[in-house]
Protein backbone atom coordinates (compact mmCIF):
# COMPACT_ATOMS: atom_id res chain seq x y z
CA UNK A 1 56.84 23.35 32.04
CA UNK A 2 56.84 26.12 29.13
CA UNK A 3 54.00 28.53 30.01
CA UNK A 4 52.00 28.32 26.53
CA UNK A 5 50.28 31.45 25.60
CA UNK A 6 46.78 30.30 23.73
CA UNK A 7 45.91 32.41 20.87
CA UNK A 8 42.13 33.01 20.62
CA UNK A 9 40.67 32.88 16.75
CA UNK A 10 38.73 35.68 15.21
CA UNK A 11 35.08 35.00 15.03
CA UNK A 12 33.90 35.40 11.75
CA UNK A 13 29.74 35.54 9.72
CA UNK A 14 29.67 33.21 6.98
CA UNK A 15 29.76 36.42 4.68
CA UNK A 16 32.77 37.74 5.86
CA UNK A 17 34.52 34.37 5.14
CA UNK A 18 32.95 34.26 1.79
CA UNK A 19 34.28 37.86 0.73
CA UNK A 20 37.84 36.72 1.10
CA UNK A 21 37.37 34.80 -1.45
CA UNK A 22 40.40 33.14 -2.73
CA UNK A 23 43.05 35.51 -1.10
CA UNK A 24 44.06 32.97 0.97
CA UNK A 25 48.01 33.46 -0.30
CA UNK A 26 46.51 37.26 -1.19
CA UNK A 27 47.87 40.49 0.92
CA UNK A 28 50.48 40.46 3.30
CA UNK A 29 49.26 37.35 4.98
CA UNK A 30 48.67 33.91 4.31
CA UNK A 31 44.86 33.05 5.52
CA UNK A 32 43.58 29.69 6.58
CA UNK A 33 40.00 29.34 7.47
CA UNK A 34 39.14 26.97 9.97
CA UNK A 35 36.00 25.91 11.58
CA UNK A 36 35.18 23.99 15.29
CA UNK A 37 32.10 23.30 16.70
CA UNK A 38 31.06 24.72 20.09
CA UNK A 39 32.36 22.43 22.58
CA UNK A 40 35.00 23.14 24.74
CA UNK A 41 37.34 21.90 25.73
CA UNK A 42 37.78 21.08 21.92
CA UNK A 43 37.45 24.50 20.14
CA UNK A 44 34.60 26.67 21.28
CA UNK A 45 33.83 30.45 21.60
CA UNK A 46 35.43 32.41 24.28
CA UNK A 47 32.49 34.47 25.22
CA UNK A 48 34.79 37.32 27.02
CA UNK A 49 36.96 37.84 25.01
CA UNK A 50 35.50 36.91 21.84
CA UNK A 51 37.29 34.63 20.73
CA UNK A 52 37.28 30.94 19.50
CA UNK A 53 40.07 28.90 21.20
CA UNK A 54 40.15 25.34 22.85
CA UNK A 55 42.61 22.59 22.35
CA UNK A 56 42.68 21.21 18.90
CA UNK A 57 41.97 24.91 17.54
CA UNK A 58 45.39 25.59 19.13
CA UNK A 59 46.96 23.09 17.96
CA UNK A 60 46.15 23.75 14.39
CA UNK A 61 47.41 27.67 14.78
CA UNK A 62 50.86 25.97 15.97
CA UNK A 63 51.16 23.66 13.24
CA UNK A 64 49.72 26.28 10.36
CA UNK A 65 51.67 28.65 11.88
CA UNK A 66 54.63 26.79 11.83
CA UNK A 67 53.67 26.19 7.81
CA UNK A 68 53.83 30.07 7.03
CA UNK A 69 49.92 31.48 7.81
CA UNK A 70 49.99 34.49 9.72
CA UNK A 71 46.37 35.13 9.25
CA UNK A 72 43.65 32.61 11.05
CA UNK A 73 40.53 32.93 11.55
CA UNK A 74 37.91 30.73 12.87
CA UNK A 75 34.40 30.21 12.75
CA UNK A 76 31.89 28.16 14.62
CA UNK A 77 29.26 26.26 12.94
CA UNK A 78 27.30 22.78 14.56
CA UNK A 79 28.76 20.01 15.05
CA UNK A 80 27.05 17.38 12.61
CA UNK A 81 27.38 20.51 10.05
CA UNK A 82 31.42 20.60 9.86
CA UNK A 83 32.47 18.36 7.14
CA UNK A 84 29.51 19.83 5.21
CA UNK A 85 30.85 22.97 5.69
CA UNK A 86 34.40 22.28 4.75
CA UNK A 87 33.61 20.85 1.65
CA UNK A 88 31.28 23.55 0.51
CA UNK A 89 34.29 25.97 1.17
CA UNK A 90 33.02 27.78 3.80
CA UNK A 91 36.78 26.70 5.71
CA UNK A 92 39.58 25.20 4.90
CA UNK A 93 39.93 22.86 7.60
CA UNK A 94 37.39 21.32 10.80
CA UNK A 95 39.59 21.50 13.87
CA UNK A 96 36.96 20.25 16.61
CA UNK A 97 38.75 16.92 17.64
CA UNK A 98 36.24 14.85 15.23
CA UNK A 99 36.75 11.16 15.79
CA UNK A 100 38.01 9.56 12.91
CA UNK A 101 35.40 7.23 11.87
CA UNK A 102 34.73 5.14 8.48
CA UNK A 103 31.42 7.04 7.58
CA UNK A 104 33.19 10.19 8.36
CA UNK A 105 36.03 9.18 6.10
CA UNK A 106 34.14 8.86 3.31
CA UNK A 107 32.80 12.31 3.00
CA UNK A 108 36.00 14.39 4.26
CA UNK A 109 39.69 13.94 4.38
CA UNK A 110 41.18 13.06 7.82
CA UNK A 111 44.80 14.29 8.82
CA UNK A 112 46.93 12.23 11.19
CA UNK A 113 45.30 11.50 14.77
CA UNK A 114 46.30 14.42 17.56
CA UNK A 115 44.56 13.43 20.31
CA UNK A 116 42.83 10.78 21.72
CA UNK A 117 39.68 10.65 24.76
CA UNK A 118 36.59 8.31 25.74
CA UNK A 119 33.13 9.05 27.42
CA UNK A 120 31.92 10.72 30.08
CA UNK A 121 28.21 11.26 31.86
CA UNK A 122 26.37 13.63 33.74
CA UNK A 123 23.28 13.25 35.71
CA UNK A 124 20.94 15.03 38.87
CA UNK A 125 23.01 16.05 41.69
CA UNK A 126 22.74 12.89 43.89
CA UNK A 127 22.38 10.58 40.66
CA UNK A 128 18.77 9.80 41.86
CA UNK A 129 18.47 6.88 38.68
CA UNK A 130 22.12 5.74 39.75
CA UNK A 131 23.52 6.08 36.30
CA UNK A 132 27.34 4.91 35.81
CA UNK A 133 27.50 3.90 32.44
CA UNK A 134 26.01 3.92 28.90
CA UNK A 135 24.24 0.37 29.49
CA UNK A 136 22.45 2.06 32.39
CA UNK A 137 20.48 4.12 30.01
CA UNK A 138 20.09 1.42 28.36
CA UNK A 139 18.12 -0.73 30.86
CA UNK A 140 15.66 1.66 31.79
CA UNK A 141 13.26 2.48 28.79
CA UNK A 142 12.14 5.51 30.92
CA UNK A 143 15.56 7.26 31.10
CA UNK A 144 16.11 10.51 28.68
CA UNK A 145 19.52 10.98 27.61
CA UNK A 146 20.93 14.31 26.13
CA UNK A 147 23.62 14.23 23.01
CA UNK A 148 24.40 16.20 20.79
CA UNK A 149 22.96 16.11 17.08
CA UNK A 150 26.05 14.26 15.04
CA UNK A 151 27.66 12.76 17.96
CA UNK A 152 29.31 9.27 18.08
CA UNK A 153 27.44 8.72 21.09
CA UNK A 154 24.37 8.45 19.14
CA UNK A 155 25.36 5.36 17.37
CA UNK A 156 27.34 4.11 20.97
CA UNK A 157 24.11 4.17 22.73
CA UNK A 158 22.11 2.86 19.93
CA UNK A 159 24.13 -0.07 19.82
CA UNK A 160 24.31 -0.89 23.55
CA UNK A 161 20.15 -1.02 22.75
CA UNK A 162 18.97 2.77 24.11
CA UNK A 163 15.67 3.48 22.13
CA UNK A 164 15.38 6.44 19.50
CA UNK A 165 12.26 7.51 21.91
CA UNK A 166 15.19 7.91 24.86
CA UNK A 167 17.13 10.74 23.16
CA UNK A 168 17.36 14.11 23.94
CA UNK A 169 18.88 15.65 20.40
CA UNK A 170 20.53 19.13 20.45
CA UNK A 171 22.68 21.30 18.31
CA UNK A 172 25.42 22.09 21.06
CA UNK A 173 26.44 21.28 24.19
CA UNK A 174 25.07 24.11 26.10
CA UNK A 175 21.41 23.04 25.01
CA UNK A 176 21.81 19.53 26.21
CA UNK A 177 23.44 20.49 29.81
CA UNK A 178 20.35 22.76 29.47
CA UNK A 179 18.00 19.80 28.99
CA UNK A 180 19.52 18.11 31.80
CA UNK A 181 19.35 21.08 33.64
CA UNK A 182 15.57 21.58 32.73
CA UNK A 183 14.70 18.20 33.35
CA UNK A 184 14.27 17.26 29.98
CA UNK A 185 16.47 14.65 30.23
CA UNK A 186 18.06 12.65 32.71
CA UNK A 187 21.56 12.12 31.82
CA UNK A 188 23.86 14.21 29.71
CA UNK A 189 26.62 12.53 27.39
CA UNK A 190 29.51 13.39 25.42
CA UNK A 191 33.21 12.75 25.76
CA UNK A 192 34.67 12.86 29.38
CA UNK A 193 36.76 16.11 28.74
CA UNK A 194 33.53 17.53 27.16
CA UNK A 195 31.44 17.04 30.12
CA UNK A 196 33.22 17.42 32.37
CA UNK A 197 33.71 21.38 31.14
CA UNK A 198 30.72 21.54 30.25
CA UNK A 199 29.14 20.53 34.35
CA UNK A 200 31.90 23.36 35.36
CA UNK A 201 31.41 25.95 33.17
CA UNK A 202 26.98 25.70 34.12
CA UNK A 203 28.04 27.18 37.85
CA UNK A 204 25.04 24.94 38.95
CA UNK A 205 24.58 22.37 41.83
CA UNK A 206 21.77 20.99 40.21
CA UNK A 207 23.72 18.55 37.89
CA UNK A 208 27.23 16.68 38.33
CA UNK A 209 29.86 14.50 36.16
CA UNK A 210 29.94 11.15 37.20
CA UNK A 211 32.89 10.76 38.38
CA UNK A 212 32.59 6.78 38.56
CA UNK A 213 31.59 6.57 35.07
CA UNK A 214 31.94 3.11 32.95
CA UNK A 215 33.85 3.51 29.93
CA UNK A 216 31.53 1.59 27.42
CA UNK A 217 32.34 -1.72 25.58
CA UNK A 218 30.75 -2.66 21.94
CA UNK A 219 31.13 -5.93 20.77
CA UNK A 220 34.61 -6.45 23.42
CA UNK A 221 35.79 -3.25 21.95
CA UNK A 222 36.68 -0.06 24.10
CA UNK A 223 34.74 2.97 22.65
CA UNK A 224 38.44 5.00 22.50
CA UNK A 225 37.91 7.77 20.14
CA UNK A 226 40.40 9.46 17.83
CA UNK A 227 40.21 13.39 16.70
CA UNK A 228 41.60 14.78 14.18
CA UNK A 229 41.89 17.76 11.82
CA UNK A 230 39.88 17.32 8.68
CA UNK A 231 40.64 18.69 4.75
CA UNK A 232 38.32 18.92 2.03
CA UNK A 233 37.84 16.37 -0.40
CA UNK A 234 39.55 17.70 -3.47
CA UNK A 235 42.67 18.18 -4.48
CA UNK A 236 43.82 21.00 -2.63
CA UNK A 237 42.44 19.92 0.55
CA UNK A 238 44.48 16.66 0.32
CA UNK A 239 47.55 18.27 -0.30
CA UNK A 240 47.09 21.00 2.38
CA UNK A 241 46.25 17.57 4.55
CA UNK A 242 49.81 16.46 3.92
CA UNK A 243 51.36 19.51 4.52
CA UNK A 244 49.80 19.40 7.61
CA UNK A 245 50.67 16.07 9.18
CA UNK A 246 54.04 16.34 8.12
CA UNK A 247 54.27 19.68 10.69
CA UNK A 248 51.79 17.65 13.28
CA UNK A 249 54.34 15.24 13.01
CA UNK A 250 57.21 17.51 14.37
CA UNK A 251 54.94 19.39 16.93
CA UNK A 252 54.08 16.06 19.04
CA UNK A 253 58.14 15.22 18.68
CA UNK A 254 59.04 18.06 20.06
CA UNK A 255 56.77 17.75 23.10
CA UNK A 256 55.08 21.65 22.35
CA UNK A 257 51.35 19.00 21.20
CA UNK A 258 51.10 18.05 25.08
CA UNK A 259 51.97 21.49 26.36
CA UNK A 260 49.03 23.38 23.81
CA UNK A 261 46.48 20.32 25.41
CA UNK A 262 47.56 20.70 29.30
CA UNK A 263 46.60 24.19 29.09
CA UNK A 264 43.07 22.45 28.77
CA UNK A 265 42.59 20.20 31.04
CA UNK A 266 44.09 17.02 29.08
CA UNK A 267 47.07 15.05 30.23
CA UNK A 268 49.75 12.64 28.08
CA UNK A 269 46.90 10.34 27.98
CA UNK A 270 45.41 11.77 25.28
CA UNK A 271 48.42 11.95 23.24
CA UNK A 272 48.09 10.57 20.01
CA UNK A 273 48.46 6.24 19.83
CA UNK A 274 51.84 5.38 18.23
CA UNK A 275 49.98 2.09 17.12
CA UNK A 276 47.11 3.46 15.49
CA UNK A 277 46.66 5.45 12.38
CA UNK A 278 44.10 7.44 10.68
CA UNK A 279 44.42 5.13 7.76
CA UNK A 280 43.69 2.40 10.11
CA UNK A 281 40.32 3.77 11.65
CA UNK A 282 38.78 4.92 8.30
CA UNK A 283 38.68 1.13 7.26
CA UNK A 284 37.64 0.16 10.83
């Protein structure tokens, strides 16, 4: 397998990204702006080297690249804060693996699905409350359950009947495993990728993934979630969209999609679905 080289984004203050202005085409270099939350293995901030990289971040360099921008640069902002931010113009793109999801679709323009996961857990070492699954949580009033603010999993585990009084509500990852950590709460959840990072990267025997984890079902349906890039809603940002998915398109064909996400952790399993579209989950 090609060895892929993973180019980290410059992290930029909100005022630095507001000086350049409209000089996006300006200079010798064509800049796109493009913001992730912190959660890796998604996009997140390299701490040594400074750096924001992570899997769908380096996707969209190879497919703006491939476009003609030279210049990226990336900044991280929270997670429920993205499409907020893109259409206020503070990037020109969210490239955090956001599942594609009708509410969602309403308020920001979705590109073509690039990658696919579903849930994951993580608990006390030794699982003292024996937790295996989202419905777990759910039987047992007394359990506290970390997620981040703007999550899917807040609606997941509202549905499967978890109490408002049971979650634990953060900005980031880090201060959820931190709740866990602290006690605070007594599960952790996010995507499986997501935790599973995030148990690794705490150097801690205190807490573990679950490695036995129950994907959950909703009404019969497998909560499968679908990430992609998202454009502003205007114009511009629709158009940039299209440019977009038509060089997404010839990235996955050429097989360069799955080498960018193996470098991560992720596997041709969470390839994008040949039988599902983005068009498709925004009326879901």
């Amino acid at each position: 397998m090609k060895k892929v080289r993973i180019f980290g984004f410059l992290l930029l203050s909100i005022s630095m990204l507001a000086a350049c202005g409209d000089e996006k085409t300006g200079g010798d270099a064509k800049l796109i702006r493009v913001g992730v939350a912190n959660e890796a293995p998604y996009g997140y901030m390299d701490m040594e080297k400074d750096e924001v990289t992570g899997a769908n971040p380096e996707i969209a360099r190879a497919v703006f690249q491939s476009m003609g921008y030279e210049d990226i640069q990336g900044e991280v902002a929270d997670f429920g804060s993205l499409i907020q931010g893109v259409n206020a113009g503070n990037f020109d793109v969210v490239t955090a693996g956001m599942d594609i999801r009708k509410e969602r679709c309403e308020n920001g323009n979705f590109a073509d699905i690039e990658i696919q996961y579903g849930e994951g857990m993580a608990v006390a070492a030794g699982n003292p409350l024996n937790l295996r699954s989202y419905e777990d949580i759910a039987k047992n009033r007394d359990v506290k359950v970390a997620v981040m603010a703007g999550a899917n999993q807040i609606d997941m585990l509202k549905s499967l009947g978890v109490d408002d009084s049971q979650l634990v509500i953060a900005d980031d990852i880090p201060a959820n495993i931190a709740a866990l950590e602290s006690g605070k709460a007594d599960a952790m959840v996010a995507t499986d990728a997501t935790v599973n990072a995030a148990v690794q990267n705490a150097h801690t025997d205190k807490i573990i993934f679950v490695d036995d984890f129950t994907q959950p079902l909703i009404e019969g349906v497998p909560q499968v979630a679908y990430g992609a890039a998202v454009f502003p809603l205007t114009e511009e940002g629709e158009q940039l969209r299209d440019e977009y998915n038509e060089a997404l398109a010839k990235l996955i064909e050429s097989g360069e999609l799955l080498e960018i996400i193996e470098a991560f952790g992720f596997t041709e399993a969470n390839l994008p679905p040949t039988d599902i579209t983005t068009e498709q989950r925004c009326n879901m």
